[in-house]
Structure formats: structure tokens, C-alpha cells
C-alpha atoms as a PDB file:
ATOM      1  CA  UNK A   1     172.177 107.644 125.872  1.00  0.00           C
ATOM      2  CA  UNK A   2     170.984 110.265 123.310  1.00  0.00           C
ATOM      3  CA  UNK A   3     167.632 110.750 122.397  1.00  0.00           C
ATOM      4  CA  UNK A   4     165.969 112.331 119.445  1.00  0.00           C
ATOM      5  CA  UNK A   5     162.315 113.498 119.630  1.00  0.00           C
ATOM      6  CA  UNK A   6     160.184 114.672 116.418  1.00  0.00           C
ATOM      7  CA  UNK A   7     159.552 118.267 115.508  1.00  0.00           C
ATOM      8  CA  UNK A   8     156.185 118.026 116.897  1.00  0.00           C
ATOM      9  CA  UNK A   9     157.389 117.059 120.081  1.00  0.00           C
ATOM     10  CA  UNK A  10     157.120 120.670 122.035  1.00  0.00           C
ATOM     11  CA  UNK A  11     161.077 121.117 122.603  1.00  0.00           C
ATOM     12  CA  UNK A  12     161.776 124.656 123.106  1.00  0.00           C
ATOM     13  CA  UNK A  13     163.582 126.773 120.259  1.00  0.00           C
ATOM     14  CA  UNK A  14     167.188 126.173 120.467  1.00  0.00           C
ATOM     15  CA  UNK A  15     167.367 130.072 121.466  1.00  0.00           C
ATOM     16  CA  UNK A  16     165.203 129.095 124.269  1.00  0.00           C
ATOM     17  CA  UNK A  17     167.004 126.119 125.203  1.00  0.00           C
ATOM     18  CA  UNK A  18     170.776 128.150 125.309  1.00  0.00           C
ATOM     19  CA  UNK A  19     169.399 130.884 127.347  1.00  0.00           C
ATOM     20  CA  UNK A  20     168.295 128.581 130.493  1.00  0.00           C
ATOM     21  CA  UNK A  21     171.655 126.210 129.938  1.00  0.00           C
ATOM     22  CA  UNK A  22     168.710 123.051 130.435  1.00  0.00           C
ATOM     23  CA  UNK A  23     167.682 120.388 128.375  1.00  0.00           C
ATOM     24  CA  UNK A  24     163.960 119.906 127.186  1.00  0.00           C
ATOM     25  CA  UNK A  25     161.733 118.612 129.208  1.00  0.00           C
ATOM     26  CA  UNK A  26     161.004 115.550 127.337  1.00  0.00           C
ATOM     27  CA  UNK A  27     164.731 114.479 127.560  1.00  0.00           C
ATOM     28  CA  UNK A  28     164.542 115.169 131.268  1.00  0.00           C
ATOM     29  CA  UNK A  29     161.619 113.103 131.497  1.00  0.00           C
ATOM     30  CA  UNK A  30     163.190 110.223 129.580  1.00  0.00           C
ATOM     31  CA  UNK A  31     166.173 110.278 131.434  1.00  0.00           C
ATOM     32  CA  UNK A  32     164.672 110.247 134.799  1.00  0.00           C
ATOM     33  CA  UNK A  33     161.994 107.273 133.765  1.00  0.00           C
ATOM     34  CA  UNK A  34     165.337 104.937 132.409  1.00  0.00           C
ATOM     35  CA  UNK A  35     167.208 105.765 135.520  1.00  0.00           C
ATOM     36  CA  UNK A  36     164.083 104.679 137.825  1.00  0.00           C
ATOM     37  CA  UNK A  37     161.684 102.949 135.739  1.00  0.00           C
ATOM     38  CA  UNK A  38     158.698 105.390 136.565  1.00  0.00           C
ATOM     39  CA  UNK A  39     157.323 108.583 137.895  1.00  0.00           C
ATOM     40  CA  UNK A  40     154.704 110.561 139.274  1.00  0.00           C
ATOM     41  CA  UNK A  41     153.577 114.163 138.540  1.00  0.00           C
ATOM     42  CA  UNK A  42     154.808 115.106 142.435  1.00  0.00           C
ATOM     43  CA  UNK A  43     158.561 113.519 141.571  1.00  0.00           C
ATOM     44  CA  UNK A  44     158.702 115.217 138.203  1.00  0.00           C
ATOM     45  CA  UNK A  45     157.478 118.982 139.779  1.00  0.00           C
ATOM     46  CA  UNK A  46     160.298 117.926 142.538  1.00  0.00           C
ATOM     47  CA  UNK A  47     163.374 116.370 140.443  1.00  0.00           C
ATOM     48  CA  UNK A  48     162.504 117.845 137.351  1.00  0.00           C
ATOM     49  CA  UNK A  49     160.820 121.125 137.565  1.00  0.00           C
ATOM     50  CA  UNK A  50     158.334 119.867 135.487  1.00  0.00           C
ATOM     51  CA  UNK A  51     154.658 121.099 136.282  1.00  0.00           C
ATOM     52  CA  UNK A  52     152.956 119.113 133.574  1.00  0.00           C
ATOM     53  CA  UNK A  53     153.986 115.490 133.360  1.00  0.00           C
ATOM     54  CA  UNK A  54     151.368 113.865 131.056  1.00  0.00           C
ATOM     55  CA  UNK A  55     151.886 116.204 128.216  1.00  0.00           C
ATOM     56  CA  UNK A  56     155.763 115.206 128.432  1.00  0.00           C
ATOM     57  CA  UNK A  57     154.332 111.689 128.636  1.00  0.00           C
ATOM     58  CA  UNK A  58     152.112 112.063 125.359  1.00  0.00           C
ATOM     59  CA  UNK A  59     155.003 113.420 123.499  1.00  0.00           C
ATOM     60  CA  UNK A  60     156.786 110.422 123.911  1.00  0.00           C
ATOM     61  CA  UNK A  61     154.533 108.482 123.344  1.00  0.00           C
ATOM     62  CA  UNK A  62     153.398 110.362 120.022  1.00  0.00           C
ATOM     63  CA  UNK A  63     157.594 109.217 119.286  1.00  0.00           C
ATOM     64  CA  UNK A  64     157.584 105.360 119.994  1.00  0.00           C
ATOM     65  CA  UNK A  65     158.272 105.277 123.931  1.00  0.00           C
ATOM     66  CA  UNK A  66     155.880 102.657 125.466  1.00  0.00           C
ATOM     67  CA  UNK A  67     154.752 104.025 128.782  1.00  0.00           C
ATOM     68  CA  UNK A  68     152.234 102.778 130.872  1.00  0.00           C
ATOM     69  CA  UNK A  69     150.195 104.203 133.283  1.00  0.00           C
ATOM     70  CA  UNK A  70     148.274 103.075 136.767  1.00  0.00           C
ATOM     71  CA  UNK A  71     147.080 105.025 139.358  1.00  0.00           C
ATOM     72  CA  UNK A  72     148.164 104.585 142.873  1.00  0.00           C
ATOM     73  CA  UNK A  73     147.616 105.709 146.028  1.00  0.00           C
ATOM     74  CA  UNK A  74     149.978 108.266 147.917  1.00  0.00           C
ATOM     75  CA  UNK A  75     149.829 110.153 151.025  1.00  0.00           C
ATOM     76  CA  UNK A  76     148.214 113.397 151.088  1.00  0.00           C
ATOM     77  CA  UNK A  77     148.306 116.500 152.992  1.00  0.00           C
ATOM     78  CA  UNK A  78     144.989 117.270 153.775  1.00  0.00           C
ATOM     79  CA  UNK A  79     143.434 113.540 153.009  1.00  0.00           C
ATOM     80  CA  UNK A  80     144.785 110.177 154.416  1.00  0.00           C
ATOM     81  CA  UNK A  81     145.208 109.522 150.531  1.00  0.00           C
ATOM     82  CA  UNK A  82     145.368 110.926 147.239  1.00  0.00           C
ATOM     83  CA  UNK A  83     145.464 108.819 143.864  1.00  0.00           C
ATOM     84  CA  UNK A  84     147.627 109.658 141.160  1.00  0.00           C
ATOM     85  CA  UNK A  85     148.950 108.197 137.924  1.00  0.00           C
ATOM     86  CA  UNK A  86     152.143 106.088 137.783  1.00  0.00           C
ATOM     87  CA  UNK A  87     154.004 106.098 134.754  1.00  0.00           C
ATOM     88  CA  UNK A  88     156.012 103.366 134.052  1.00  0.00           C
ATOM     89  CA  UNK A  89     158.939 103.182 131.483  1.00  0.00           C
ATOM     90  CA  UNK A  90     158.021 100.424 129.097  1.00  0.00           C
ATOM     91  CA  UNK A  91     160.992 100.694 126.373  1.00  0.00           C
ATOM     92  CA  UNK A  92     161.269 102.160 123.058  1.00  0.00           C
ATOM     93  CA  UNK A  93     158.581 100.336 120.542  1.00  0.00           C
ATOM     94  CA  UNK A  94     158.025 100.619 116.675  1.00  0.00           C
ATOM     95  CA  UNK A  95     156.483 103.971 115.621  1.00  0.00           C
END
């Protein structure tokens, strides 16, 4: 499924996005949230390379994708626990 994201959605350059062969972020993002129906900031720095999660969130959002968030408890190194957000892919809804 292809995916088009508004010019204010912080996609690289298209010289930027031929010399590392990879698609944005956003797309990534997308992608990985309608294969699996959500994700967390520590699957998206593992799967996806992607260090910052909720601003790839927001800018599909800012497009029309409904995603939800709720924060969950996950293991942690150094704690018994950590909390985190869970985002959860929603659909695409009306601009």
C-alpha cells in the first residue's frame, strides 16, 4: 500500500532519500504500525532505526492517521519496570 504524506511532514529531500537507498521514516513507521497494529519507541529504535518515534507519530497524525496512545509497562534493565507509550494504529480518518 502506498502512502502519501504532506510537505510538512519532515521527509528527507529526495537527494537525501537516494543517497541512503531507505524510505522516510514516516513510511517506515506506517508500514510497521499496519503490519502489527502498534509500537513502542524500543521496537521502532530496534526494527526501524528510528530514535524518535513520537515526532514520526505527530506527523501522521498532522496527515489524517488516527493513532492512539497508552502507556504500558515493560521490563527494564536497571528497574523491575519502566512505562512507556503504546501507539496503536487506529486507521486513516478525515483530515
Amino acid at each position: 500500500m502506498t502512502h502519501q504524506l504532506d510537505i510538512f511532514a519532515a521527509a528527507p529531500p529526495p537527494r537525501q532519500r537516494a543517497k541512503y537507498g531507505a524510505s522516510p521514516q514516516w513510511q517506515r513507521v506506517l508500514d510497521y504500525l499496519e503490519r502489527h497494529g502498534s509500537i513502542t519507541q524500543q521496537e521502532a529504535k530496534d526494527s526501524l532505526s528510528c530514535a524518535r518515534l513520537a515526532a514520526r507519530i505527530l506527523d501522521l497524525k498532522r496527515v489524517g492517521y488516527r493513532i492512539t496512545a497508552q502507556m504500558v509497562e515493560v521490563p527494564a534493565r536497571w528497574t523491575r519496570t519502566a512505562t512507556v507509550a503504546r501507539y496503536y494504529y487506529e486507521g486513516r480518518g478525515d483530515v
